[in-house]
Protein backbone atom coordinates (compact mmCIF):
# COMPACT_ATOMS: atom_id res chain seq x y z
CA UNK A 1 34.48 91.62 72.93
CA UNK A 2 37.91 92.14 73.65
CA UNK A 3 40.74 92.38 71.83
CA UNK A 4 44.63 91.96 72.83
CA UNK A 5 47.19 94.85 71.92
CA UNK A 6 50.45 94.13 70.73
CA UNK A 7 53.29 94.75 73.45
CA UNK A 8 56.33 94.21 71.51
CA UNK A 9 59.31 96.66 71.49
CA UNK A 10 61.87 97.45 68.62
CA UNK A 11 65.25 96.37 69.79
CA UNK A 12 67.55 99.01 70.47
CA UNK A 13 70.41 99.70 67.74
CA UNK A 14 73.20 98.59 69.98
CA UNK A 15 70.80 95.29 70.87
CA UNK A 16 70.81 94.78 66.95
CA UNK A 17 74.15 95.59 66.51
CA UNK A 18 75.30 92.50 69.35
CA UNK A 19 72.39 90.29 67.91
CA UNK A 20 73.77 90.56 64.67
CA UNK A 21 77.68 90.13 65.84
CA UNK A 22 76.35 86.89 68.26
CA UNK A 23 75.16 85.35 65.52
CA UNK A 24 78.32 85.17 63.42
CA UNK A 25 80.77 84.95 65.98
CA UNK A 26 78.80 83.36 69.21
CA UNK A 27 80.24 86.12 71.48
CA UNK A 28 76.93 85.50 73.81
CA UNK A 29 77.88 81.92 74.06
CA UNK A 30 81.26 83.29 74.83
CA UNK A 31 80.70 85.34 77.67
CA UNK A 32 78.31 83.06 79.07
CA UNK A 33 81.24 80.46 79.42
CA UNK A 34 84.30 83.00 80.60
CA UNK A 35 82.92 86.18 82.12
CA UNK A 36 81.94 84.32 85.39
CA UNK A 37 85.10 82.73 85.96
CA UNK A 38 86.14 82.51 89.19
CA UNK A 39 90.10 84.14 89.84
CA UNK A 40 91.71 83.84 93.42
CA UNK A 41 91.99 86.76 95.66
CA UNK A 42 95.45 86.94 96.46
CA UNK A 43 97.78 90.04 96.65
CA UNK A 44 100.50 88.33 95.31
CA UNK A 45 98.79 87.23 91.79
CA UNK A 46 98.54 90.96 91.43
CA UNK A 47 102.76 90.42 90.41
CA UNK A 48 101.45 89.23 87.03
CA UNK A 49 99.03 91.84 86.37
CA UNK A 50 101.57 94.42 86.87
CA UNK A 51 103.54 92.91 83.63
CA UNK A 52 100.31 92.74 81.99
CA UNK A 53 99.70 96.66 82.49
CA UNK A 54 103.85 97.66 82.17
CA UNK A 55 103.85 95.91 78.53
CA UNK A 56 100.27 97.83 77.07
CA UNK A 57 102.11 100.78 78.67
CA UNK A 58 105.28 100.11 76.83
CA UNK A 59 103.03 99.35 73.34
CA UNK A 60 101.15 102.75 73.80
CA UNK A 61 104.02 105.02 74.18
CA UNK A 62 106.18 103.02 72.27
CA UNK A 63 103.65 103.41 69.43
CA UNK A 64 104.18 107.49 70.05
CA UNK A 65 107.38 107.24 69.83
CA UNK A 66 107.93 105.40 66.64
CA UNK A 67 106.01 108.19 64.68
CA UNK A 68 108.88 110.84 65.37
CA UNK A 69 112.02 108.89 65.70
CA UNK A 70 114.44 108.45 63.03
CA UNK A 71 116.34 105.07 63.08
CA UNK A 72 118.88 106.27 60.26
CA UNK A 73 123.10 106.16 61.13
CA UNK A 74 123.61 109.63 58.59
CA UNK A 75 125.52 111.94 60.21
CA UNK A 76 123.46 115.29 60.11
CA UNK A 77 124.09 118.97 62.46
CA UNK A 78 122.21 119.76 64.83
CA UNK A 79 119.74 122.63 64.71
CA UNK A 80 117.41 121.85 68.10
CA UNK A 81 116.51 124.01 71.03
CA UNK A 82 119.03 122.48 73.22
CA UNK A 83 122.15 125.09 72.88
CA UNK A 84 124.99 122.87 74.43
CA UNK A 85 124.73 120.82 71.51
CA UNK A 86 124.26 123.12 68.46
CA UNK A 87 125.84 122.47 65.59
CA UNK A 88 127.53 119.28 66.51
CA UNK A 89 127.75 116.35 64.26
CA UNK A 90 125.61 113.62 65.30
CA UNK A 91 123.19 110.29 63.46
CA UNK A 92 120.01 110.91 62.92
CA UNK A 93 118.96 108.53 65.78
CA UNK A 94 120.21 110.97 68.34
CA UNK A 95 119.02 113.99 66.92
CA UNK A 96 115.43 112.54 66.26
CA UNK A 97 115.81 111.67 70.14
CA UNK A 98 116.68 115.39 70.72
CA UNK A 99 113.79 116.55 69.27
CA UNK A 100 111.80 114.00 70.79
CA UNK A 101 112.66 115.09 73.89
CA UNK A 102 112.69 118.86 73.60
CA UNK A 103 110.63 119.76 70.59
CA UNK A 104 107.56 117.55 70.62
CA UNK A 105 105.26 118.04 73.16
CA UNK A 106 104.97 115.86 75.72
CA UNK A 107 108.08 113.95 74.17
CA UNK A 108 110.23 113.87 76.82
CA UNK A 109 107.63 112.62 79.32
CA UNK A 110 106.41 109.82 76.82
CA UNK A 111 110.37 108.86 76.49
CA UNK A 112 110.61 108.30 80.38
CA UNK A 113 107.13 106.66 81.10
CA UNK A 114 108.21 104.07 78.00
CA UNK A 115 111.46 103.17 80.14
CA UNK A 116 110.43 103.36 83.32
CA UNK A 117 107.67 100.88 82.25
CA UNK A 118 110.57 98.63 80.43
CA UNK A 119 112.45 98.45 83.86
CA UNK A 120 109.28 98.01 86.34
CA UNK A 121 107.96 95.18 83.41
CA UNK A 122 111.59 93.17 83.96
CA UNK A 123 111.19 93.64 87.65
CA UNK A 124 107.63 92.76 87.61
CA UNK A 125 108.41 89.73 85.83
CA UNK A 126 111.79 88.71 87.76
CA UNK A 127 109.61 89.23 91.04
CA UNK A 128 106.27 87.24 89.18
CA UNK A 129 108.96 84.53 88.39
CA UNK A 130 109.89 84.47 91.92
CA UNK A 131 106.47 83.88 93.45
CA UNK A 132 105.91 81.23 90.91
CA UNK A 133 108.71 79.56 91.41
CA UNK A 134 109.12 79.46 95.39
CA UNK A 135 104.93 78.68 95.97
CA UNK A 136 105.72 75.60 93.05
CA UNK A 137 103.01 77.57 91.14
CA UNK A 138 104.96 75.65 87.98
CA UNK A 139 104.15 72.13 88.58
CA UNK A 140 101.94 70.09 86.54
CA UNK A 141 99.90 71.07 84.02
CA UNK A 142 102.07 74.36 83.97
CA UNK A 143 104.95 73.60 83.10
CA UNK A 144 104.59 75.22 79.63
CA UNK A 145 103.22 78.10 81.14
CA UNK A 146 106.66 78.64 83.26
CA UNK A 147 108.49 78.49 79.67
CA UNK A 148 106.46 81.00 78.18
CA UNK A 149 106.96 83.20 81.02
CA UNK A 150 110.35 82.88 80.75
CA UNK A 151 111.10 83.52 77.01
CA UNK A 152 108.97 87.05 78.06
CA UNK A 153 111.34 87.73 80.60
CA UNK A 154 114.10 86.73 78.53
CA UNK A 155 112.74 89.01 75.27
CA UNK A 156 111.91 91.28 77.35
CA UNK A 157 115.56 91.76 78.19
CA UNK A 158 116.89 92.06 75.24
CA UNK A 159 114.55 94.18 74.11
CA UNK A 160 115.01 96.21 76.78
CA UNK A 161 118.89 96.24 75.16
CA UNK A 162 117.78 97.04 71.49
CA UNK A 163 115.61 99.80 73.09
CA UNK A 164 118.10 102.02 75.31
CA UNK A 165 120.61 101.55 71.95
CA UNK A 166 118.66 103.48 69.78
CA UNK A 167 119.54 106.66 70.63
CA UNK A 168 123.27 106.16 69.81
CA UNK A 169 124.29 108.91 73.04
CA UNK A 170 127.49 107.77 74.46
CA UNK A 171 126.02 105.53 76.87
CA UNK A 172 124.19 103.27 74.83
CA UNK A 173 127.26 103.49 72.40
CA UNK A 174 129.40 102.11 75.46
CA UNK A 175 126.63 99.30 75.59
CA UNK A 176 126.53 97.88 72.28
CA UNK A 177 130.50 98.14 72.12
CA UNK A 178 130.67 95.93 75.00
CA UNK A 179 128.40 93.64 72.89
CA UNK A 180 130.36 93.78 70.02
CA UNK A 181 133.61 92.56 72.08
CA UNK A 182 131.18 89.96 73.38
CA UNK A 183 130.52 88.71 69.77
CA UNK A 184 133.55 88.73 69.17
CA UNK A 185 135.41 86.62 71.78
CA UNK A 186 132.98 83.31 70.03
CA UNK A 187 135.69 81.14 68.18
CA UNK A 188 135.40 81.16 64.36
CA UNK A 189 131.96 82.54 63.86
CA UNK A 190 132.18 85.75 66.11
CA UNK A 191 134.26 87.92 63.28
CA UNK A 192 131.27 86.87 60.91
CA UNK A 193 128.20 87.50 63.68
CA UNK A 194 129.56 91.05 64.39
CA UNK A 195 130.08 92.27 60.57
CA UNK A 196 126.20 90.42 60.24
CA UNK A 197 125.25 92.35 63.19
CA UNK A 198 126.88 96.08 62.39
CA UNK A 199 126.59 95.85 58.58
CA UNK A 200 130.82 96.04 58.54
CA UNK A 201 133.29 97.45 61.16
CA UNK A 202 132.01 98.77 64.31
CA UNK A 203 130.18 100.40 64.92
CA UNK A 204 128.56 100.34 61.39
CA UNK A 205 125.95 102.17 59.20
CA UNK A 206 123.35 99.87 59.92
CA UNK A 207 122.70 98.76 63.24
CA UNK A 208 120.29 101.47 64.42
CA UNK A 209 117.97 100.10 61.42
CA UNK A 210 118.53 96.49 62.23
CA UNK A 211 118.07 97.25 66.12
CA UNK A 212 114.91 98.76 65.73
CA UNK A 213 113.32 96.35 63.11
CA UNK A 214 113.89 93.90 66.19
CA UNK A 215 112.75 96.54 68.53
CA UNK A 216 109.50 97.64 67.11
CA UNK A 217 108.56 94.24 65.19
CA UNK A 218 109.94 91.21 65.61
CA UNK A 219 110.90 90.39 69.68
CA UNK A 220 107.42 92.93 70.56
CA UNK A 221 105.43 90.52 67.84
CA UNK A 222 106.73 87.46 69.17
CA UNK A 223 106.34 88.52 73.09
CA UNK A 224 102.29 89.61 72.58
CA UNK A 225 102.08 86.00 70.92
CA UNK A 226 103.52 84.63 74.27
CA UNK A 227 101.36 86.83 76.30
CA UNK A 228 98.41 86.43 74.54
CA UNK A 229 99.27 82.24 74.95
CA UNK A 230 100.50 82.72 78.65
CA UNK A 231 96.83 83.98 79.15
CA UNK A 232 95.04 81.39 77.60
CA UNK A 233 96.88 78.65 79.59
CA UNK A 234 96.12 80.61 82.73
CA UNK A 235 92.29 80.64 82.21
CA UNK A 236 92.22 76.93 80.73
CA UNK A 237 94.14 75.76 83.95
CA UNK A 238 92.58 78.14 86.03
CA UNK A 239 94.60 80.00 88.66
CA UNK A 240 96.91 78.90 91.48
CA UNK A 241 95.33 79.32 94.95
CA UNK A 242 96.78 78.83 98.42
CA UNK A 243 95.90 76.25 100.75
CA UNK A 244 92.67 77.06 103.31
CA UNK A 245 89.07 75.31 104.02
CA UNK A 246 87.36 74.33 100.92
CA UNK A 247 90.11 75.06 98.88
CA UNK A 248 91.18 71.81 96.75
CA UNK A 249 93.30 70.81 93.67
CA UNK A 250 89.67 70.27 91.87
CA UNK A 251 88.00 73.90 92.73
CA UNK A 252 89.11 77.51 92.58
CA UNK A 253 87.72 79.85 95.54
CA UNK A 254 88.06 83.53 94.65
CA UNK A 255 85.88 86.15 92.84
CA UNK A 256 84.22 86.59 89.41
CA UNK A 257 85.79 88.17 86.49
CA UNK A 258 82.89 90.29 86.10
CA UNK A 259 82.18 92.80 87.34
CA UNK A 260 84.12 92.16 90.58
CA UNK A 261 87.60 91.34 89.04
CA UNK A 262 87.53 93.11 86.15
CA UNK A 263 86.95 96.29 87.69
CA UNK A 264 89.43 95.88 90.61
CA UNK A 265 91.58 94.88 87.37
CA UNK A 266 90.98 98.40 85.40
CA UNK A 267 91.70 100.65 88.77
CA UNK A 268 95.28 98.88 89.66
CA UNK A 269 95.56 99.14 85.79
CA UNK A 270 95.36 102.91 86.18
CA UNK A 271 97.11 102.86 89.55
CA UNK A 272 99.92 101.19 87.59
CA UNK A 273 99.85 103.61 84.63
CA UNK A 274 99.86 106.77 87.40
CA UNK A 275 102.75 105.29 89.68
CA UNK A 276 104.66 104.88 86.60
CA UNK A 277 103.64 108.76 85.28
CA UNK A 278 104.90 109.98 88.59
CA UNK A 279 108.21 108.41 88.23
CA UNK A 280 109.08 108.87 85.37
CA UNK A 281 108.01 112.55 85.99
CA UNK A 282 110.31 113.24 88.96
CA UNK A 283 113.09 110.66 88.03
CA UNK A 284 115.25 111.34 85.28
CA UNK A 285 116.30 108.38 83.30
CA UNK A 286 118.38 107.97 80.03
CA UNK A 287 119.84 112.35 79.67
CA UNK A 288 121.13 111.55 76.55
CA UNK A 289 121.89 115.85 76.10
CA UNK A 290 123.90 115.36 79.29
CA UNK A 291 125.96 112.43 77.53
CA UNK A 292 125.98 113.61 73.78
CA UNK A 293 126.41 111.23 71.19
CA UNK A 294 128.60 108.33 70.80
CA UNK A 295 132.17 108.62 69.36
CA UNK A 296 134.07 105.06 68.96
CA UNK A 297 137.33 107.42 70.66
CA UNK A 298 134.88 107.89 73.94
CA UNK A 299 133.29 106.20 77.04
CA UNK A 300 130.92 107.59 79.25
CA UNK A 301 132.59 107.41 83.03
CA UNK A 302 130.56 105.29 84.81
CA UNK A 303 128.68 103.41 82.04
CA UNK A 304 126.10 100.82 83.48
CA UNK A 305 123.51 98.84 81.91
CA UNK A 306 120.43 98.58 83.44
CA UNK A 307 119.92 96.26 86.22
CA UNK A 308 119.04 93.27 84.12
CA UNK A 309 121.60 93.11 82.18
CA UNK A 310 124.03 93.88 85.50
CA UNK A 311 124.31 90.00 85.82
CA UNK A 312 125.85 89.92 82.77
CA UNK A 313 128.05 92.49 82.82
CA UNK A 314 129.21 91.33 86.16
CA UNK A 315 130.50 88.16 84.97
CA UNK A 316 132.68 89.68 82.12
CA UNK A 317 133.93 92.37 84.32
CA UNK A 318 135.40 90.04 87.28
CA UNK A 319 136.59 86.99 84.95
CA UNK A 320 140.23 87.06 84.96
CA UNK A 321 141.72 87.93 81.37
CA UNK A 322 142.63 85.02 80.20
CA UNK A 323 143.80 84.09 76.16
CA UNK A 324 144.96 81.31 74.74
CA UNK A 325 146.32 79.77 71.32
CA UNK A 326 144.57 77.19 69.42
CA UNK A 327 145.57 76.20 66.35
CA UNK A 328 146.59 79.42 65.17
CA UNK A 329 143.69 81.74 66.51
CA UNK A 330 143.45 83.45 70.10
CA UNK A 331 140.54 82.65 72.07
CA UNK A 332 139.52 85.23 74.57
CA UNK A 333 138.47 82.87 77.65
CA UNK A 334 137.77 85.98 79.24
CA UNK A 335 135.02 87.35 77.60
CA UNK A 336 133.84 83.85 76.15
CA UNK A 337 133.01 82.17 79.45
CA UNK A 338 131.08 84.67 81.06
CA UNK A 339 129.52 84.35 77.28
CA UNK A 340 128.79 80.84 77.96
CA UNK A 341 127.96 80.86 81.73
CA UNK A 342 124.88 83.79 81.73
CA UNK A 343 123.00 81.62 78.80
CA UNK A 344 123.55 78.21 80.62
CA UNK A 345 122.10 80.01 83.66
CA UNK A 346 118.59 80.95 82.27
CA UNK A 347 118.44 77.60 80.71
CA UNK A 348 118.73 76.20 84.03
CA UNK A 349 115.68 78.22 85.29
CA UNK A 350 113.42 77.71 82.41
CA UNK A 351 113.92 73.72 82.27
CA UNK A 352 114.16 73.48 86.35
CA UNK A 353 110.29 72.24 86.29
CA UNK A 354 110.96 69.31 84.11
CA UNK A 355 114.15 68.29 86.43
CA UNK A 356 112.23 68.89 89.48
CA UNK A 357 109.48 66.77 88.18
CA UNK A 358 111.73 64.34 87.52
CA UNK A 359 113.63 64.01 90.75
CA UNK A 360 109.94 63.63 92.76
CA UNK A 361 108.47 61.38 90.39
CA UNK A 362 105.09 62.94 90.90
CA UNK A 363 103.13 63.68 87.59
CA UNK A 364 99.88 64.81 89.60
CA UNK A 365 97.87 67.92 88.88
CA UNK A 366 98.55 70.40 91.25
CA UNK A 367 96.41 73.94 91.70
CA UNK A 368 97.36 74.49 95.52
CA UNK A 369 100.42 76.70 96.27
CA UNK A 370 103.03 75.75 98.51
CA UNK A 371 103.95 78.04 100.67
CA UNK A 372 108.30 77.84 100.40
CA UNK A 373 109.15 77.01 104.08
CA UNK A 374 107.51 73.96 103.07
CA UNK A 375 109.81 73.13 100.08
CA UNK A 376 112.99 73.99 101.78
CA UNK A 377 115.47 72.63 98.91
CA UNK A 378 113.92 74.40 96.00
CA UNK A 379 113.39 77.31 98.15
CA UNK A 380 117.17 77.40 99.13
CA UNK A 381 117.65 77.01 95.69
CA UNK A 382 115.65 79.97 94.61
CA UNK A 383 117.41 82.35 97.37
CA UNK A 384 120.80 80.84 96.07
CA UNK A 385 120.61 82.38 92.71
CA UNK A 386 119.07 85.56 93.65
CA UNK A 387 122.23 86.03 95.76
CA UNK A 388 124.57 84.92 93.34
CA UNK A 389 122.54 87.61 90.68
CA UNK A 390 122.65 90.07 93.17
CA UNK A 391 126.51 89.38 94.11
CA UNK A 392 127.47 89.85 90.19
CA UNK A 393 125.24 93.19 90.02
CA UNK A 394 127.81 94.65 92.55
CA UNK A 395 130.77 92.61 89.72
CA UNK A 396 128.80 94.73 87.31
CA UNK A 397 129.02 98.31 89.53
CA UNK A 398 131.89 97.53 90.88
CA UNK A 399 133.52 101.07 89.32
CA UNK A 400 130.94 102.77 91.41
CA UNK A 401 131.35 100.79 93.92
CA UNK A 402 134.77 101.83 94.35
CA UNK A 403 134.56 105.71 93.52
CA UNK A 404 131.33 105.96 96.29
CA UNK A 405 132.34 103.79 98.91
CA UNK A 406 136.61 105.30 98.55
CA UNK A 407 136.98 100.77 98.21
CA UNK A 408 140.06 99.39 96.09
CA UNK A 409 138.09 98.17 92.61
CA UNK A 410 140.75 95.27 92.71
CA UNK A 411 139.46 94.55 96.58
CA UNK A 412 135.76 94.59 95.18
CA UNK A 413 136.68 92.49 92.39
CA UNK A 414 138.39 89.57 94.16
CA UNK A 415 135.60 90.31 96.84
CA UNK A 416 132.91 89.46 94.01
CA UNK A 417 134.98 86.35 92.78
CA UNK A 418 135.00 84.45 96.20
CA UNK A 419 131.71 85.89 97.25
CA UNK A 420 130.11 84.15 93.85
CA UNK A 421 131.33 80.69 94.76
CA UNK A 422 130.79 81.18 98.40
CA UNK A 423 127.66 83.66 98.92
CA UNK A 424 125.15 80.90 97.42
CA UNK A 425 126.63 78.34 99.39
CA UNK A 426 126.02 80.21 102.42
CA UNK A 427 122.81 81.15 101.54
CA UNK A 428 121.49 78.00 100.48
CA UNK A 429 122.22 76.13 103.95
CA UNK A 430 120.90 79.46 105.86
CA UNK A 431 117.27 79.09 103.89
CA UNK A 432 117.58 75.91 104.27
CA UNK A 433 117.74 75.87 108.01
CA UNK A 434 115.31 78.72 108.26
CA UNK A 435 112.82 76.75 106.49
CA UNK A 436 112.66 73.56 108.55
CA UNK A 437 112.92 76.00 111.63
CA UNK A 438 109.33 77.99 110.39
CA UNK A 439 108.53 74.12 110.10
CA UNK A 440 109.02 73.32 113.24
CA UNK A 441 107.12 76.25 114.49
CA UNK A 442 104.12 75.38 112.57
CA UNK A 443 104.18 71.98 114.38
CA UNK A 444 104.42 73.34 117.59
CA UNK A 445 101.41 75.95 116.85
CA UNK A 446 99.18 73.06 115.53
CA UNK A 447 99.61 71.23 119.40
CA UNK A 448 100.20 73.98 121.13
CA UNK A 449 98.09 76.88 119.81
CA UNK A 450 99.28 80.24 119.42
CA UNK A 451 101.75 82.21 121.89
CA UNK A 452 99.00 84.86 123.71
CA UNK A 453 101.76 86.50 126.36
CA UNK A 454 99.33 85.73 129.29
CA UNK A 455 101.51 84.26 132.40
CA UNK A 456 99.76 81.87 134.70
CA UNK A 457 100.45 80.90 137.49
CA UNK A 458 99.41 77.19 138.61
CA UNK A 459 98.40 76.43 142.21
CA UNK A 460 101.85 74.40 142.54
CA UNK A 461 103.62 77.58 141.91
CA UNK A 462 104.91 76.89 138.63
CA UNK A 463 104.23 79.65 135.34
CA UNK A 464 103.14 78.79 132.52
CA UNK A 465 102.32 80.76 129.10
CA UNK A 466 98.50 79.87 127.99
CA UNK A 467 98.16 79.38 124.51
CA UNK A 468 95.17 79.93 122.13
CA UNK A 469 93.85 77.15 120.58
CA UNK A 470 94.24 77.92 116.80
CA UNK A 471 90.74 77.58 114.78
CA UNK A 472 89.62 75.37 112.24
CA UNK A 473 90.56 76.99 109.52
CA UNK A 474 94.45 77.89 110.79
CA UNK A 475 94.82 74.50 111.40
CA UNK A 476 93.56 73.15 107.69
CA UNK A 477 95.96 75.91 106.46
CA UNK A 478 99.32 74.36 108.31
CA UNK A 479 98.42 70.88 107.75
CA UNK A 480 97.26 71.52 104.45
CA UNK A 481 100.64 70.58 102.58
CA UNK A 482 101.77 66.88 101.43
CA UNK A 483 104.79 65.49 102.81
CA UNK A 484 106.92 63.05 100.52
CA UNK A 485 108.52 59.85 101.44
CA UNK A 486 111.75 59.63 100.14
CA UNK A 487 112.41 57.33 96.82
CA UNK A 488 114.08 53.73 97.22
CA UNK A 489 116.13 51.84 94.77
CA UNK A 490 114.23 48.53 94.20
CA UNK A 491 115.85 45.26 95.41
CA UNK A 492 118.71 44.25 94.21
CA UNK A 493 116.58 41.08 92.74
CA UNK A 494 113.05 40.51 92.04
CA UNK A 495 110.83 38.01 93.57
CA UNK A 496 112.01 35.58 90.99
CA UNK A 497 115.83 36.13 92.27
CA UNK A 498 117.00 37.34 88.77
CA UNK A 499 119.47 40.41 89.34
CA UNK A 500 117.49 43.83 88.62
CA UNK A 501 119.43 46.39 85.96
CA UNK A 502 119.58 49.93 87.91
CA UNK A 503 120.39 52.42 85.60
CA UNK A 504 122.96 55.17 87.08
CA UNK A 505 120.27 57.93 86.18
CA UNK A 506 118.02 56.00 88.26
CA UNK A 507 120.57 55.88 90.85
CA UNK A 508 121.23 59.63 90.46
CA UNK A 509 117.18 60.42 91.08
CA UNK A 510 117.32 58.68 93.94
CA UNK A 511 119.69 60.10 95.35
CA UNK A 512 118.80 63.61 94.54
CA UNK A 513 115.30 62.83 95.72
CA UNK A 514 116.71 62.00 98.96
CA UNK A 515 117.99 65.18 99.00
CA UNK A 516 114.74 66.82 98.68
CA UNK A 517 112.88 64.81 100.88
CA UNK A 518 115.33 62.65 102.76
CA UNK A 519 116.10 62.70 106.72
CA UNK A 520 116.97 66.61 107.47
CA UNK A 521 114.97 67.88 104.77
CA UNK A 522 111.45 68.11 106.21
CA UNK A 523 109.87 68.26 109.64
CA UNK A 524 106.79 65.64 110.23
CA UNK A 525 103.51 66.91 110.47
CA UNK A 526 101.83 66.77 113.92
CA UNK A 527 99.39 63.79 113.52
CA UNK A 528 95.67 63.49 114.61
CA UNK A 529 96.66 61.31 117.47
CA UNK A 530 99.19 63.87 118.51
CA UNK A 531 96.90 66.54 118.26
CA UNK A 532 93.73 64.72 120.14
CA UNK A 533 96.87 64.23 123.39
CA UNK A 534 97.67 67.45 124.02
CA UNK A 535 94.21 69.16 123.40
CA UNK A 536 92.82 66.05 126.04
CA UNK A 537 95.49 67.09 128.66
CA UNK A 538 97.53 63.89 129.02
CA UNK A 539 100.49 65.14 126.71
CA UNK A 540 103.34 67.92 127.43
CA UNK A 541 102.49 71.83 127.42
């Protein structure tokens, strides 16, 4: 007789710890579903996760920060270990940044990896922005996506602003003064937005408070919401991936999230954390003991902003000073354009999906990347604004510009004014040209094969270069990318010879479509016929 022993186990705590949380929250069924999701490999998608790891770097130390720093405009003397400044009168603010940076341990270093990691999370994003934009990683279904990224970038910077105020040192002090003429220069509600702002005349009692209510709650509460959302959308519709065999608008070809991804993910995570230690270890940033606190009598020589708010700066510092009177009141063109221009600007980039989906007409799904040479208008577009941000970064300098270079600031100025009209102009026609010539090179590589530098010589006598055939999978990659015909009015009638109504938007698409896609815009692709005449001999090496 035999009898059968029982084999089962007891479950493990952790086991009946998960088994208990899968059955009220379905994480198994979770994971199942996400944790093998395929993400491209792609060094360029690694932009975005530089953001990602810059903004939990500016939450942790930010986080540090906020338990010893005083937001608080009373004037108290300063006691601290830095001697320079003992016994000067100073707010709160400052001195809690004092001792911050000299009294608490580690302070000082927490102070600089928090904005270091403000500046490389702008740049990571302006440069993320960049790759999106120029690969038209924004089309359809991601439109939203491309806003959401943009009100980050665009929190981010004025964050970034309510951040480097806080201290009230001279510099920052400089800053929000140049604000405060800003706010001022709007007709008939400025007077009211500034005394809202400051809590009464400049520079107030208050705004150190207000400043970093907005710094620590509202703009870093509403800009994890976006990220949190700018994630989702990316995993429900799934990543961008270049052009290559196999690759298609209905598949993604890249690597799992786990384990492969996610632990390339937590090294460049901690690669991104130690690059920005090390800067912020041997790069000083911010010495607000070297510039003391602010005094409305004072202004630091030199004062900048930090680079993204350059473009800004820029505009109000080369914009002639002009006033006039209406009805009574003085309006400050020269500080109320600039005002006008920079947010008009940004609201150009964030809606140009929508216009550019308009212009082409095509309301497809798209999930392969273009590369840019192969969108030369919005490409020349894209270089065209980077040079006209980059021209008004030198308006912005243009002080320091003139003391390091031993340049005329009024030569640099009028320099920047023409060059800001006349640099994107420029730049736009040289991309464009440079586009269709890469173009044309692809063509010639699909016939021809690729240059090898081998010189033969043919029994005739004549020399001639041989050429490597290109594979199968080169050759998928440069004729991967769709070509557009350019759009047509209609008839003037329809088949039943009643006149048609053509709108003058309608006319205006066309026309800009054209423009995109018209005659000078794009270079054919090499056709199959094409290709089968030269590879059989009978057409022209």
């Amino acid at each position: 007789m035999s009898t059968v022993t029982d084999t089962k186990t007891t479950a493990s705590r952790g086991e009946r710890v998960a088994d208990w949380a899968d059955g009220r929250l379905g994480i198994y069924t979770l994971a199942k579903a996400n944790m093998r999701k395929i993400f491209p490999d792609h060094w360029s998608f690694m932009l975005g996760e530089i953001c990602l790891y810059s903004f939990i770097i500016i939450i942790l130390t930010g986080v540090y920060l906020t338990m010893f720093f005083h937001p608080s405009m009373n004037e108290v003397e300063y006691h601290g270990s830095y001697v320079p400044l003992q016994g000067q009168l100073m707010s709160e603010a400052f001195n809690s940044t004092m001792h911050i940076s000299f009294d608490v341990r580690g302070g000082l270093l927490i102070r600089q990896i928090h904005h270091w990691a403000a500046l490389i999370f702008l740049a990571g994003m302006f440069v993320h922005m960049m790759r999106v934009f120029f690969t038209g990683a924004f089309r359809k279904p991601r439109e939203i996506n491309w806003l959401f990224g943009f009100l980050l970038f665009f929190l981010g910077m004025f964050t970034g602003f309510t951040g480097y105020s806080l201290p009230d040192d001279l510099l920052s002090g400089t800053g929000v003064r140049f604000m405060q003429g800003a706010i001022l220069s709007v007709p008939i509600v400025g007077t009211y937005l500034s005394m809202f702002l400051f809590g009464g005349e400049f520079p107030g009692g208050d705004f150190v408070a207000r400043f970093y209510s907005a710094h620590v709650l509202l703009l870093p509460g509403i800009m994890l919401g976006l990220v949190v959302a700018h994630l989702i959308l990316v995993v429900v519709h799934k990543h961008t991936h270049y052009a290559g065999p196999g690759r298609t608008n209905k598949n993604v070809v890249g690597m799992p999230l786990l384990p492969v991804y996610m632990a390339k993910a937590g090294g460049f995570f901690f690669l991104v954390f130690g690059v920005i230690a090390v800067i912020a270890a041997i790069a000083s940033i911010n010495p607000i003991w070297a510039l003391g606190p602010y005094r409305p009598d004072q202004v630091s020589t030199g004062a900048q902003p930090d680079w993204y708010m350059g473009f800004a700066e820029g505009l109000i510092r080369v914009m002639p000073g002009w006033e006039i009177d209406f009805a009574g009141h003085t309006l400050v063109l020269g500080v109320f354009i600039p005002l006008v221009i920079f947010p008009l600007v940004l609201a150009a980039i964030a809606v140009y999906p929508f216009i550019e989906s308009w212009i082409t007409g095509d309301k497809r799904e798209h999930h392969i990347a273009q590369r840019p040479r192969n969108a030369p208008t919005r490409t020349a577009f894209g270089v065209a604004w980077i040079t006209a941000y980059m021209i008004m970064l030198v308006g912005g300098g243009n002080d320091l510009w003139a003391t390091h270079f031993h340049l005329s600031i009024n030569s640099i100025t009028w320099f920047v004014r023409i060059a800001f009209f006349v640099g994107p102009v420029i730049a736009f026609i040289v991309t464009k040209r440079i586009c269709l010539g890469l173009q044309r090179r692809d063509h010639d590589k699909v016939l021809h094969g690729r240059e090898s530098g081998i010189i033969k010589r043919l029994p005739h006598g004549e020399f001639v270069e041989v050429h490597t055939p290109l594979s199968q999978g080169e050759l998928h990659t440069l004729t991967a990318h769709e070509q557009y015909a350019p759009a047509e009015l209609p008839p003037a009638v329809d088949e039943n010879g009643v006149e048609r109504k053509i709108g003058r938007m309608e006319k205006l698409r066309v026309r800009l479509n054209r423009s995109y896609y018209g005659e000078g815009n794009q270079i054919a692709k090499p056709t199959v016929e094409e290709y089968k005449e030269i590879q059989s001999g009978h057409g022209h090496h």
